[in-house]
C-alpha atoms as a PDB file:
ATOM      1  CA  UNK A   1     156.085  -9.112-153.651  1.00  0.00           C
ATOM      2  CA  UNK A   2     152.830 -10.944-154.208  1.00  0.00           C
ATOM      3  CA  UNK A   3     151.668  -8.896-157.275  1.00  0.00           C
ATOM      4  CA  UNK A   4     154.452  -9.161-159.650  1.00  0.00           C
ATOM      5  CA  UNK A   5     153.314 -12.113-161.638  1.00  0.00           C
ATOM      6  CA  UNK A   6     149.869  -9.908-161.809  1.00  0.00           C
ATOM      7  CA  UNK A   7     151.958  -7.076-162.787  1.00  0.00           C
ATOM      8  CA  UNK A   8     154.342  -9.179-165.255  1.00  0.00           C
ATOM      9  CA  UNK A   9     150.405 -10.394-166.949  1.00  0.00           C
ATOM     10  CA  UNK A  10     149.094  -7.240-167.694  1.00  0.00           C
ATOM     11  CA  UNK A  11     152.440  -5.545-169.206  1.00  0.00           C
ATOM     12  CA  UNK A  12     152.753  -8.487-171.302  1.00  0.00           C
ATOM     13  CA  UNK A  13     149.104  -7.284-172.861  1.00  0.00           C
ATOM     14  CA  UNK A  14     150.106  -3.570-173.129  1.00  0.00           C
ATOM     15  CA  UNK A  15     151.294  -2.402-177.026  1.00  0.00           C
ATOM     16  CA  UNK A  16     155.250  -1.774-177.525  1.00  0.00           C
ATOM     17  CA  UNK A  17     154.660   2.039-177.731  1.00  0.00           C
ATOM     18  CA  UNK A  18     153.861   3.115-174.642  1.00  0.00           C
ATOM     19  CA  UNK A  19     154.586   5.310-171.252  1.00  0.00           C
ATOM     20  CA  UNK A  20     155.508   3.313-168.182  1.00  0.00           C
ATOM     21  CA  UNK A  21     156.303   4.803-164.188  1.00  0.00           C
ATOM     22  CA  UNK A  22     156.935   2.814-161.900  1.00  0.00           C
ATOM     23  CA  UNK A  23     156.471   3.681-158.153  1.00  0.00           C
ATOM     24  CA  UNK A  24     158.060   1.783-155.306  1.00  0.00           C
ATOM     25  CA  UNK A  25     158.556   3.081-151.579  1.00  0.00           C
ATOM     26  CA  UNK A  26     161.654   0.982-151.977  1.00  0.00           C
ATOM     27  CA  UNK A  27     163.914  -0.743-154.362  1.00  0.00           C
ATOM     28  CA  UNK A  28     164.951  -4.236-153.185  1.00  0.00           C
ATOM     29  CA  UNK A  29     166.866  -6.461-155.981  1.00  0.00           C
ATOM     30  CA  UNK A  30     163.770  -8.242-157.024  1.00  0.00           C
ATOM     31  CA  UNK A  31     161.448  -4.982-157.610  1.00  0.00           C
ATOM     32  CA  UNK A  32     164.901  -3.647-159.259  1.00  0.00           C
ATOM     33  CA  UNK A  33     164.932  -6.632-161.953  1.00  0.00           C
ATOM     34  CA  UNK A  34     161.425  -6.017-162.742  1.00  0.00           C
ATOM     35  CA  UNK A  35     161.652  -2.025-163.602  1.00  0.00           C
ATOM     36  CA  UNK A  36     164.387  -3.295-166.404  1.00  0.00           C
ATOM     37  CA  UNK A  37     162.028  -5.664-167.560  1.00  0.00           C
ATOM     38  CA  UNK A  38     159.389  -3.459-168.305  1.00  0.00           C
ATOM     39  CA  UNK A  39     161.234  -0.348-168.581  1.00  0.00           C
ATOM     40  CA  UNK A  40     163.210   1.033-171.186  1.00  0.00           C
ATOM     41  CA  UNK A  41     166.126   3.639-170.417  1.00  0.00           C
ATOM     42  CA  UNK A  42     164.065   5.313-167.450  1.00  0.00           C
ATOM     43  CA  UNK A  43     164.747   8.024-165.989  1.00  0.00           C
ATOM     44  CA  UNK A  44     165.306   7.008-161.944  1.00  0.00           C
ATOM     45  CA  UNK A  45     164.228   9.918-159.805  1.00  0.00           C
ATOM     46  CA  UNK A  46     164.625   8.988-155.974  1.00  0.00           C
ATOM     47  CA  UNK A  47     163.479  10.918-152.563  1.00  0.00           C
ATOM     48  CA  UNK A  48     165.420  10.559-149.496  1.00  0.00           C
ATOM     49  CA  UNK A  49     163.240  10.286-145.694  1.00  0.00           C
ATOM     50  CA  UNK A  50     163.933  12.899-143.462  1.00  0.00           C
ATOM     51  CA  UNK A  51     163.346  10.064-140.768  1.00  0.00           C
ATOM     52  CA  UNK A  52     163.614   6.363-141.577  1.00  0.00           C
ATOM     53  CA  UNK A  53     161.546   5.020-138.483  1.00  0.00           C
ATOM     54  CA  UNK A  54     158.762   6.887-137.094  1.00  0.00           C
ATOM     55  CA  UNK A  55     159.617   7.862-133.589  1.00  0.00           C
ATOM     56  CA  UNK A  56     156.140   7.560-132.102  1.00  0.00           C
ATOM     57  CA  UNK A  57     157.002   3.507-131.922  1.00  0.00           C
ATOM     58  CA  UNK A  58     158.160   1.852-129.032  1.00  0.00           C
ATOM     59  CA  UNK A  59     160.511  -0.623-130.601  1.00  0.00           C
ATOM     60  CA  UNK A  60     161.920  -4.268-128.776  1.00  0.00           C
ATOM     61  CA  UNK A  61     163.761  -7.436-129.583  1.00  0.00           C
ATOM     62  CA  UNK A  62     162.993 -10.859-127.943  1.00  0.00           C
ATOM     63  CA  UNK A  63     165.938 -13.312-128.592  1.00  0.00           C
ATOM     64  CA  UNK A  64     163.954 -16.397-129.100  1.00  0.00           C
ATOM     65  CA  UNK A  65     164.801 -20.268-130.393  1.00  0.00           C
ATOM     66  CA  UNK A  66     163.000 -20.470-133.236  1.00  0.00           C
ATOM     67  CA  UNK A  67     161.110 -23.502-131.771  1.00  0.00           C
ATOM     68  CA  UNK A  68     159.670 -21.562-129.388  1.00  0.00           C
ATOM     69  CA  UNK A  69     158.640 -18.623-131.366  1.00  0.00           C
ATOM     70  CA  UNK A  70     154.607 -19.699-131.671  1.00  0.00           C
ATOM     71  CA  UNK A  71     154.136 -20.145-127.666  1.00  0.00           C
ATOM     72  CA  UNK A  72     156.352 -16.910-126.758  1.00  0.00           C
ATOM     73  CA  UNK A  73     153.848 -15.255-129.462  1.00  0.00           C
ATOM     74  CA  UNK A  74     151.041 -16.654-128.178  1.00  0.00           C
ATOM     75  CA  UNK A  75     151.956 -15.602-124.526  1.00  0.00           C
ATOM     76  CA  UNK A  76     152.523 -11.762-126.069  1.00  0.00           C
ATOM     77  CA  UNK A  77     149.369 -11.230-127.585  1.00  0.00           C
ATOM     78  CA  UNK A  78     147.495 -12.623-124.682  1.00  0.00           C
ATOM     79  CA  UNK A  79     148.802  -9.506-122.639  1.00  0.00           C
ATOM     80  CA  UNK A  80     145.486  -6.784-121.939  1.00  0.00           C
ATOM     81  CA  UNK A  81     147.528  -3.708-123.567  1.00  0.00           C
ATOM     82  CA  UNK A  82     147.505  -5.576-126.930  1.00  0.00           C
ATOM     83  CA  UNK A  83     144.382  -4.667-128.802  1.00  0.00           C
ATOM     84  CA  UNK A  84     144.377  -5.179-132.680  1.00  0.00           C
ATOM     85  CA  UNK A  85     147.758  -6.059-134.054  1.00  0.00           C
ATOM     86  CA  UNK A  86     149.235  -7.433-136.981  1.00  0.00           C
ATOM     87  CA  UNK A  87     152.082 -10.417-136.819  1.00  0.00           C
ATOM     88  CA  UNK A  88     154.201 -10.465-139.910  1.00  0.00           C
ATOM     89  CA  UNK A  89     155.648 -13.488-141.134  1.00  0.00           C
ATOM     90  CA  UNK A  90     158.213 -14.004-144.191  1.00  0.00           C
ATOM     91  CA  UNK A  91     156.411 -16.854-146.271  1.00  0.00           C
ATOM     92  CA  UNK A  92     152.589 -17.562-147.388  1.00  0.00           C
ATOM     93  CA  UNK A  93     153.085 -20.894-145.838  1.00  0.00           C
ATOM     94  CA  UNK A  94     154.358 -19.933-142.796  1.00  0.00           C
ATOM     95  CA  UNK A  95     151.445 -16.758-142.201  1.00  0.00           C
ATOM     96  CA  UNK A  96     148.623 -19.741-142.700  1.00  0.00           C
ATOM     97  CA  UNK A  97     150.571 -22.345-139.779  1.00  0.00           C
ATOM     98  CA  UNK A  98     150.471 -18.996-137.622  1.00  0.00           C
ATOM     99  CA  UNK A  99     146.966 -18.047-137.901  1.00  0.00           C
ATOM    100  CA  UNK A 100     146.361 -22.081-137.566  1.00  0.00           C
ATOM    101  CA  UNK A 101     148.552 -21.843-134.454  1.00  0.00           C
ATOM    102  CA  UNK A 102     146.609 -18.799-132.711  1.00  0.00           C
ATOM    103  CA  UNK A 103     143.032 -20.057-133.635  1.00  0.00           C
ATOM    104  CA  UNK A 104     143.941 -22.798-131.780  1.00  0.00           C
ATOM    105  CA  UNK A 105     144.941 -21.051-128.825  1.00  0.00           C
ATOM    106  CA  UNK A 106     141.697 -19.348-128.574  1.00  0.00           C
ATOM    107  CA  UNK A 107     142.488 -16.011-130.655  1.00  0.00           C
ATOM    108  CA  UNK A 108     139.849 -13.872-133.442  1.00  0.00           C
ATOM    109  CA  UNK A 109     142.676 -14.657-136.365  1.00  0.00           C
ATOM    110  CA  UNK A 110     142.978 -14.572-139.865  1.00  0.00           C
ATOM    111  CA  UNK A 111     145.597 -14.397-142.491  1.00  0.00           C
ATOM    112  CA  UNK A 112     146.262 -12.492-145.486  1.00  0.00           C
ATOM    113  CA  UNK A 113     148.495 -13.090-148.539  1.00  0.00           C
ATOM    114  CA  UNK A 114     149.769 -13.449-152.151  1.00  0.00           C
ATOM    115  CA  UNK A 115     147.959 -16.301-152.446  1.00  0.00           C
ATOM    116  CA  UNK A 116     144.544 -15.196-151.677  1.00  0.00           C
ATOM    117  CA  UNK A 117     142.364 -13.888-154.166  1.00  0.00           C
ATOM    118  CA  UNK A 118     141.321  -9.950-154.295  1.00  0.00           C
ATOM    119  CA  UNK A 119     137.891 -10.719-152.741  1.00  0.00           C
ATOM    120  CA  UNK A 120     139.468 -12.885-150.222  1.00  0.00           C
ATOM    121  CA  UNK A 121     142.082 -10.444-148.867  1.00  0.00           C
ATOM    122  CA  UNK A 122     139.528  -7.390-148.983  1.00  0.00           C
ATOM    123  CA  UNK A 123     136.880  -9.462-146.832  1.00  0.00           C
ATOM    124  CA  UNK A 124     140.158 -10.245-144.528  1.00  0.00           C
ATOM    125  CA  UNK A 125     140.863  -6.556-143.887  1.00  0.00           C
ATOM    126  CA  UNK A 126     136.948  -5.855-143.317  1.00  0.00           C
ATOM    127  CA  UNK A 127     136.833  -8.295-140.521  1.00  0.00           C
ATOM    128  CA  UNK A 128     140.407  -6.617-139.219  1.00  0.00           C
ATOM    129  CA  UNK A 129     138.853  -3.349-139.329  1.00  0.00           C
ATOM    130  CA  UNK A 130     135.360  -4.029-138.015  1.00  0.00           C
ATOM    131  CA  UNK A 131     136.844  -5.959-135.235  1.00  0.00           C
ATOM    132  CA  UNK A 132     135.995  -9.299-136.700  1.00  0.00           C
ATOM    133  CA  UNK A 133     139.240 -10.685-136.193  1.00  0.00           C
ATOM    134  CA  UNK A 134     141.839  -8.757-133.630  1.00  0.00           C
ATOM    135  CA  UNK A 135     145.037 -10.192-134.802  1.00  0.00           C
ATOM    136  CA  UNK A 136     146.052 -10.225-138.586  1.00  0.00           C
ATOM    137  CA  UNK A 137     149.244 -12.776-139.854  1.00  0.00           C
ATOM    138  CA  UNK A 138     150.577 -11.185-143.241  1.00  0.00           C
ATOM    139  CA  UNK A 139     153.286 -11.191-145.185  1.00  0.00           C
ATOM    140  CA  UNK A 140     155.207  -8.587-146.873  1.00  0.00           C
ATOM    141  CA  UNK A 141     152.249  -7.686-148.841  1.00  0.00           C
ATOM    142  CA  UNK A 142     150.009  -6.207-146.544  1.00  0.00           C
ATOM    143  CA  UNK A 143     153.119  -4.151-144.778  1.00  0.00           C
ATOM    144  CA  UNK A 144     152.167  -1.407-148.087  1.00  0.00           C
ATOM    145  CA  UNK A 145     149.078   0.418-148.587  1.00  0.00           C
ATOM    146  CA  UNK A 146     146.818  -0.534-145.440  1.00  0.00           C
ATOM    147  CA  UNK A 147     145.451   2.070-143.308  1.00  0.00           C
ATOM    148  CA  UNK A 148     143.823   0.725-140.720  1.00  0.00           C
ATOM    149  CA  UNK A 149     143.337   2.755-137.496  1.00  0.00           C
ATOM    150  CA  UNK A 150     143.385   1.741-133.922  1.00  0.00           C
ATOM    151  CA  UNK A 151     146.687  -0.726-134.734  1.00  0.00           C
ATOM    152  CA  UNK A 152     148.366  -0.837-131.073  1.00  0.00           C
ATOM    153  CA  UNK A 153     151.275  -3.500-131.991  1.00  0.00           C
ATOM    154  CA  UNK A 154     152.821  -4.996-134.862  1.00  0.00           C
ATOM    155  CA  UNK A 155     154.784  -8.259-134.175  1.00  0.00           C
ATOM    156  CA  UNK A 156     157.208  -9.447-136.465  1.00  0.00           C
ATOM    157  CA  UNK A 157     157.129 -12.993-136.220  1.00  0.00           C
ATOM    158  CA  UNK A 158     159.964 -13.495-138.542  1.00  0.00           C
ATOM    159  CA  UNK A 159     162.463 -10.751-139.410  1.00  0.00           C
ATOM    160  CA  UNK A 160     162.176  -9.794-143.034  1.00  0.00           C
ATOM    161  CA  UNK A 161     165.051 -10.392-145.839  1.00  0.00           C
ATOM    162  CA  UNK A 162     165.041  -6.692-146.394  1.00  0.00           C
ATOM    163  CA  UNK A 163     166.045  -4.130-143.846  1.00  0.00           C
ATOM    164  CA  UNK A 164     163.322  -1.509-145.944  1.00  0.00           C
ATOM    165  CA  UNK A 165     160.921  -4.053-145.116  1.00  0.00           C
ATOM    166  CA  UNK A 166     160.974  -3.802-141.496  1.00  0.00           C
ATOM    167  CA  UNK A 167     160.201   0.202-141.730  1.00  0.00           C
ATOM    168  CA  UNK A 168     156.843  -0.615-143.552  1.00  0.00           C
ATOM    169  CA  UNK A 169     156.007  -3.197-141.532  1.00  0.00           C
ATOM    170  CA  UNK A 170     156.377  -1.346-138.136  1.00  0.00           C
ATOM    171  CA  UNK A 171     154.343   2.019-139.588  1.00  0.00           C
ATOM    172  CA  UNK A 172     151.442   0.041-139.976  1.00  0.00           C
ATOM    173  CA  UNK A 173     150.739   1.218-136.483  1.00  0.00           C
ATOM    174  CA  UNK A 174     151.257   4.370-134.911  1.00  0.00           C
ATOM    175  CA  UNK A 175     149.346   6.122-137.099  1.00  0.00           C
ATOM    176  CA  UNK A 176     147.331   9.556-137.059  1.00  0.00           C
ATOM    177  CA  UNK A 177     148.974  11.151-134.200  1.00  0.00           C
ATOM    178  CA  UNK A 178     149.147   7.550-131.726  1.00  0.00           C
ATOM    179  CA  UNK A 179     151.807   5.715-130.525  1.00  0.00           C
ATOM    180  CA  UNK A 180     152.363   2.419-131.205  1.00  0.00           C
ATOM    181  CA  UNK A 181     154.575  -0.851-130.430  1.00  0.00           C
ATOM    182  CA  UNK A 182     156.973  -2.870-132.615  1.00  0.00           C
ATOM    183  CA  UNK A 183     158.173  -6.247-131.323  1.00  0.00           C
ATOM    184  CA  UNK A 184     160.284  -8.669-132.721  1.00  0.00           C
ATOM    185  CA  UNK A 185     161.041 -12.092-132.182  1.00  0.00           C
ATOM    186  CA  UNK A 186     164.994 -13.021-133.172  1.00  0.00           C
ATOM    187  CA  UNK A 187     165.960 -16.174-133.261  1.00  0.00           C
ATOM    188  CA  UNK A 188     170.046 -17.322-133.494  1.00  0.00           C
ATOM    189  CA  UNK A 189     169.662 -17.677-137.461  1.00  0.00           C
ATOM    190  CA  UNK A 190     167.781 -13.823-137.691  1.00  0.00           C
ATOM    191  CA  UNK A 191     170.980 -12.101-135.797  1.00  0.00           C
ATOM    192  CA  UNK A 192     172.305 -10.591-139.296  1.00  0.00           C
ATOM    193  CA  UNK A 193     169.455  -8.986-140.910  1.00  0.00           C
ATOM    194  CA  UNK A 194     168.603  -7.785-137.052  1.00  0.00           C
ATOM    195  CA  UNK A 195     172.318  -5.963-137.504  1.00  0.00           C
ATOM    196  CA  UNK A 196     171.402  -4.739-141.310  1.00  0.00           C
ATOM    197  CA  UNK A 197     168.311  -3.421-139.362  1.00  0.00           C
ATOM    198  CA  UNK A 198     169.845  -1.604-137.122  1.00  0.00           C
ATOM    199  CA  UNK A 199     172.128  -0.391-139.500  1.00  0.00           C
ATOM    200  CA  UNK A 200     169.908   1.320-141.486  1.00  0.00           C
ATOM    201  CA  UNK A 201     168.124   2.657-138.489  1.00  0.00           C
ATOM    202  CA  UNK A 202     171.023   4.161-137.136  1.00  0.00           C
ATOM    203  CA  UNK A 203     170.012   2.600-133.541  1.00  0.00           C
ATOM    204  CA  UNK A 204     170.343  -0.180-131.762  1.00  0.00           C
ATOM    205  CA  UNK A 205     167.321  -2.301-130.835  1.00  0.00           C
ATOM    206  CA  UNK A 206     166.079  -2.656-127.461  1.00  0.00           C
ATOM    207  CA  UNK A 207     166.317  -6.337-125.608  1.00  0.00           C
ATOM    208  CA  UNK A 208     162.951  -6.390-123.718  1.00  0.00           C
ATOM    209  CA  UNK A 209     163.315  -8.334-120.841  1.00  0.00           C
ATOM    210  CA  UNK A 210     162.348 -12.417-121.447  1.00  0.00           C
ATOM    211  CA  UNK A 211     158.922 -14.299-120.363  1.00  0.00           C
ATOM    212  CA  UNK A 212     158.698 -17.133-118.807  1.00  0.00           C
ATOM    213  CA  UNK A 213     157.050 -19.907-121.037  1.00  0.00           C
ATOM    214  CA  UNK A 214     157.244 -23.951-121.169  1.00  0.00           C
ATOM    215  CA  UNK A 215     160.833 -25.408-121.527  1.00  0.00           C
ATOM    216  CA  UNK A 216     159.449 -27.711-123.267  1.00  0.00           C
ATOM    217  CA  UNK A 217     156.624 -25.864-125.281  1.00  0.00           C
ATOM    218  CA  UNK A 218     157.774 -26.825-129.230  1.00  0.00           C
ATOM    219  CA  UNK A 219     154.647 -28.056-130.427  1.00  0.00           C
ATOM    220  CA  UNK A 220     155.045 -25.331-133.701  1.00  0.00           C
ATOM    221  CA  UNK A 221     157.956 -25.069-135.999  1.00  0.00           C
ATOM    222  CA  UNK A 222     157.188 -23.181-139.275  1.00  0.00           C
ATOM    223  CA  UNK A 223     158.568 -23.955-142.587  1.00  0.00           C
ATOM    224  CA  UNK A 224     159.033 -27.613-141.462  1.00  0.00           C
ATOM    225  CA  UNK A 225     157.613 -31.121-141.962  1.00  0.00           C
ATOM    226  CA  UNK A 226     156.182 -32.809-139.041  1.00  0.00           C
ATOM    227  CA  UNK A 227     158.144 -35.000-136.961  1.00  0.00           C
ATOM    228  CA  UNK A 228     161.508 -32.941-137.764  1.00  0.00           C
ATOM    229  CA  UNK A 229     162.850 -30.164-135.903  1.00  0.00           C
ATOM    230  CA  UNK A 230     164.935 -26.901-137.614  1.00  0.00           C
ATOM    231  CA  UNK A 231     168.109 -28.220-137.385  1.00  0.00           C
ATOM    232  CA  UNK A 232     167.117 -31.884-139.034  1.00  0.00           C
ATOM    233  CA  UNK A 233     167.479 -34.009-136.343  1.00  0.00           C
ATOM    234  CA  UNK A 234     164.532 -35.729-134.395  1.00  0.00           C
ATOM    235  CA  UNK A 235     162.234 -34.789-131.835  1.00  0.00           C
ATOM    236  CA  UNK A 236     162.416 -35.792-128.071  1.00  0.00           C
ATOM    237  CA  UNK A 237     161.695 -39.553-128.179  1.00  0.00           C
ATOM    238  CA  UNK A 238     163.369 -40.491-131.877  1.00  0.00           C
ATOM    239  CA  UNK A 239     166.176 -42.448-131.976  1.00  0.00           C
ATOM    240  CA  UNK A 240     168.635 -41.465-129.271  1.00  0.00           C
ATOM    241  CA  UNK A 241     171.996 -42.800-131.103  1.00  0.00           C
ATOM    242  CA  UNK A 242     170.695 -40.793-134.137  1.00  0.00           C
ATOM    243  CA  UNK A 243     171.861 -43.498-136.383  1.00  0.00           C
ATOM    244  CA  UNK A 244     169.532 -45.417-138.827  1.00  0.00           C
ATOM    245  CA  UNK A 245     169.049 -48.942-138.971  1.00  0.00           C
ATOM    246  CA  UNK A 246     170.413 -50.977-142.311  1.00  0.00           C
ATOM    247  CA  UNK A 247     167.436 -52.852-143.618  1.00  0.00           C
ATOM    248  CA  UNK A 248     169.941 -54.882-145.033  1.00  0.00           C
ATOM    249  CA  UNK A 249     172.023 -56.044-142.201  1.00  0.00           C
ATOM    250  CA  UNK A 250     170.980 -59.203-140.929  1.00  0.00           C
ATOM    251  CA  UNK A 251     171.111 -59.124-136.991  1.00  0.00           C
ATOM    252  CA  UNK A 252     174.663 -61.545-135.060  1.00  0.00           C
ATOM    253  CA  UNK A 253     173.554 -64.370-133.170  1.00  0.00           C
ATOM    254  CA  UNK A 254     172.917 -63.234-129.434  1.00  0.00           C
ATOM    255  CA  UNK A 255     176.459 -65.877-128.648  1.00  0.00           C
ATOM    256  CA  UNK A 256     178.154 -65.356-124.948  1.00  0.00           C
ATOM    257  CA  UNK A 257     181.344 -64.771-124.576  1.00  0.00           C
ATOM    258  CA  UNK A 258     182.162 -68.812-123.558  1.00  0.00           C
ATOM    259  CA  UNK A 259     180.825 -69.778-126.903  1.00  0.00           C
ATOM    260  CA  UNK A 260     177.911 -70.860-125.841  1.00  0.00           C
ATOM    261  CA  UNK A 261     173.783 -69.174-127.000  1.00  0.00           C
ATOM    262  CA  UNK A 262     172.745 -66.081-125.101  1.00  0.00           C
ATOM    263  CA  UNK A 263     169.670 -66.891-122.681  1.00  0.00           C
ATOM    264  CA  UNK A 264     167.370 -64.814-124.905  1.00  0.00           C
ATOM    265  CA  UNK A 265     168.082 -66.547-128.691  1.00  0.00           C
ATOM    266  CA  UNK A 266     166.175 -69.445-129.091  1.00  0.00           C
ATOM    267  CA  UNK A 267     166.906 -69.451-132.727  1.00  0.00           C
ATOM    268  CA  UNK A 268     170.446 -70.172-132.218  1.00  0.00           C
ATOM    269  CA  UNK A 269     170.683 -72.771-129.077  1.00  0.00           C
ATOM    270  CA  UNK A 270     171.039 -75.342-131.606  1.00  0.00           C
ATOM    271  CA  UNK A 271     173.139 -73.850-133.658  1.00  0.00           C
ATOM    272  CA  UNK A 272     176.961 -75.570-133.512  1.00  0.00           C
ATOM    273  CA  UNK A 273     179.983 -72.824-131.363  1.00  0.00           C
ATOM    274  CA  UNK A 274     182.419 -71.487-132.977  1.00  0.00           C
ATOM    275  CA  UNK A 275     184.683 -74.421-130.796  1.00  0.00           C
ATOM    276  CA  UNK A 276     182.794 -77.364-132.619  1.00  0.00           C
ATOM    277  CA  UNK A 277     184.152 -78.733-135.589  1.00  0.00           C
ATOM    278  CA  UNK A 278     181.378 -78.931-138.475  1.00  0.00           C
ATOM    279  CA  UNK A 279     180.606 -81.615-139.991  1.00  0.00           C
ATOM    280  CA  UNK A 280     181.577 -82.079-143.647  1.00  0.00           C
ATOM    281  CA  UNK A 281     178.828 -82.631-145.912  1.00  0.00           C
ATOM    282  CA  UNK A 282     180.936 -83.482-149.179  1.00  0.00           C
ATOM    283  CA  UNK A 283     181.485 -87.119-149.802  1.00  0.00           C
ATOM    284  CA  UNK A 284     185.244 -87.860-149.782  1.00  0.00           C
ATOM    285  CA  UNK A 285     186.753 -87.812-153.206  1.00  0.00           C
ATOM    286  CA  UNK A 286     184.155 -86.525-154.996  1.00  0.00           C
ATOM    287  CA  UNK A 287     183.667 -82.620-155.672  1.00  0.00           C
ATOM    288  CA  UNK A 288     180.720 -80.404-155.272  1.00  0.00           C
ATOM    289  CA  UNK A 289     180.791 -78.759-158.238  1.00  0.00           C
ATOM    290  CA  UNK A 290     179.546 -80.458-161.414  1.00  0.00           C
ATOM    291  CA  UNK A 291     181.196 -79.406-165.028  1.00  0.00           C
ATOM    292  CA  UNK A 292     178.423 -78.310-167.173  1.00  0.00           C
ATOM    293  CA  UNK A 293     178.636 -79.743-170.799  1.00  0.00           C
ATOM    294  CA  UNK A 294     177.531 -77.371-173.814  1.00  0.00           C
ATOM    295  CA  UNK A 295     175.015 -78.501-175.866  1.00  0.00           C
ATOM    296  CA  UNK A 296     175.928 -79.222-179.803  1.00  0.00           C
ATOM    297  CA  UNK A 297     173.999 -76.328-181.632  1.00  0.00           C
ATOM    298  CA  UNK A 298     172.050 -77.595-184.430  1.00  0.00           C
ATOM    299  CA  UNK A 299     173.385 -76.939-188.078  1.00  0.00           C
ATOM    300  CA  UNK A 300     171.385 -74.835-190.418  1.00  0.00           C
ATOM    301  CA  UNK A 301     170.651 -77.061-193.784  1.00  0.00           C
END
């Protein structure tokens, strides 16, 4: 939904008396709050699809930590029968780590997004469609109104919030007669709107069969600072208690258990046992603590 601050600009410059239509291949809550905003009392007419997924797509679900999500993409585009695809992701910020992610592994990638400008997105889709690039990361916004040809998968990186969504995303390929292929990386957080996908699909999902990558391949987590992983805990080599020091705990003398200084605490061999009797430093009969006198305040004449 990349275009409704655009689109909540320019009604806000339109006169009171006007005619307003709104089209929308779907209705999701937040396109929903934005027809009453700039409606008033419409009339709602609505079309129901013969067939909600086109049947020309070859669709599959890889259950996937999301940890290793980036490598397990990496190692699915990298297969020969892939030639231009499109990986969809659910945030701007996550689309750009992808596309950062894949250049680095050697692919022609770009991104596209809400947050690039008009010029920047069109020049985007001419180096997708002249062959530029071979492997465009989008969100939600590019899944309407691009027809590019020649689109042999779409990968959805991250399942989308809205079931709808997944339909528009997958008929970006298969187009003009071809067949196409839609895969889809789950991870244990994605199972329910997998379900509310396969609800409204009326079908269950295939499980393609799992590749082999690195156990230990995490080096890509979107949506998440460096030096955490997406449960909030540390990486492989943090702190294996998982408890944080107290800056303000002063460390206990390194004592054995005879009383006497560990080997290794050099600051506390002189220091008396708990068995020796200190000596007092108050002289007998006289206290330590002084009585402080007040000082007569001065009388105003």
């Amino acid at each position: 939904m990349g275009f409704i601050r655009d689109v909540r600009k320019i009604v806000a410059r339109l006169p009171d008396e006007r005619q307003t239509m709104l089209f929308s291949a779907t209705m999701p809550a937040e396109i929903a709050k934005l027809a009453r905003e700039i409606l008033w009392e419409p009339k709602r007419v609505e079309i129901e699809a013969k067939s909600v997924a086109v049947d020309r797509i070859a669709q599959q679900i890889h259950h996937v930590g999301v940890r290793q999500k980036a490598s397990y993409l990496a190692k699915l585009l990298s297969d020969r029968e892939v030639g231009r695809a499109i990986v969809f992701t659910r945030t701007k910020h996550g689309a750009n780590k992808v596309a950062k992610f894949l250049e680095n592994e050697g692919f022609r990638v770009e991104a596209i997004h809400g947050n690039k400008s008009q010029n920047a997105r069109q020049q985007t889709l001419e180096n997708f469609r002249s062959g530029r690039s071979s492997v465009l990361v989008a969100t939600d916004l590019a899944s309407r109104g691009i027809d590019i040809d020649d689109i042999t998968h779409v990968f959805n990186y991250e399942l989308p919030h809205e079931p709808e969504s997944y339909v528009h995303r997958i008929g970006r390929t298969a187009r003009n007669g071809t067949e196409g292929i839609a895969i889809s990386l789950c991870d244990p957080e994605e199972k329910s709107r997998l379900r509310s996908i396969e609800r409204l699909l009326k079908q269950t999902i295939p499980v393609a069969a799992p590749i082999a990558i690195a156990a230990n391949d995490d080096r890509f987590r979107t949506g998440q600072p460096e030096g955490r992983n997406s449960e909030g805990g540390r990486p492989e080599g943090g702190r294996p208690d998982g408890k944080r020091p107290n800056p303000r705990k002063k460390p206990r003398p390194n004592h054995a258990r005879n009383g006497e200084p560990g080997k290794n605490d050099g600051r506390n061999a002189k220091a008396p046992t708990t068995s020796e009797a200190r000596p007092s430093q108050v002289k007998p009969g006289k206290s330590r603590w002084r009585k402080r006198t007040r000082r007569p305040r001065p009388q105003a004449a």
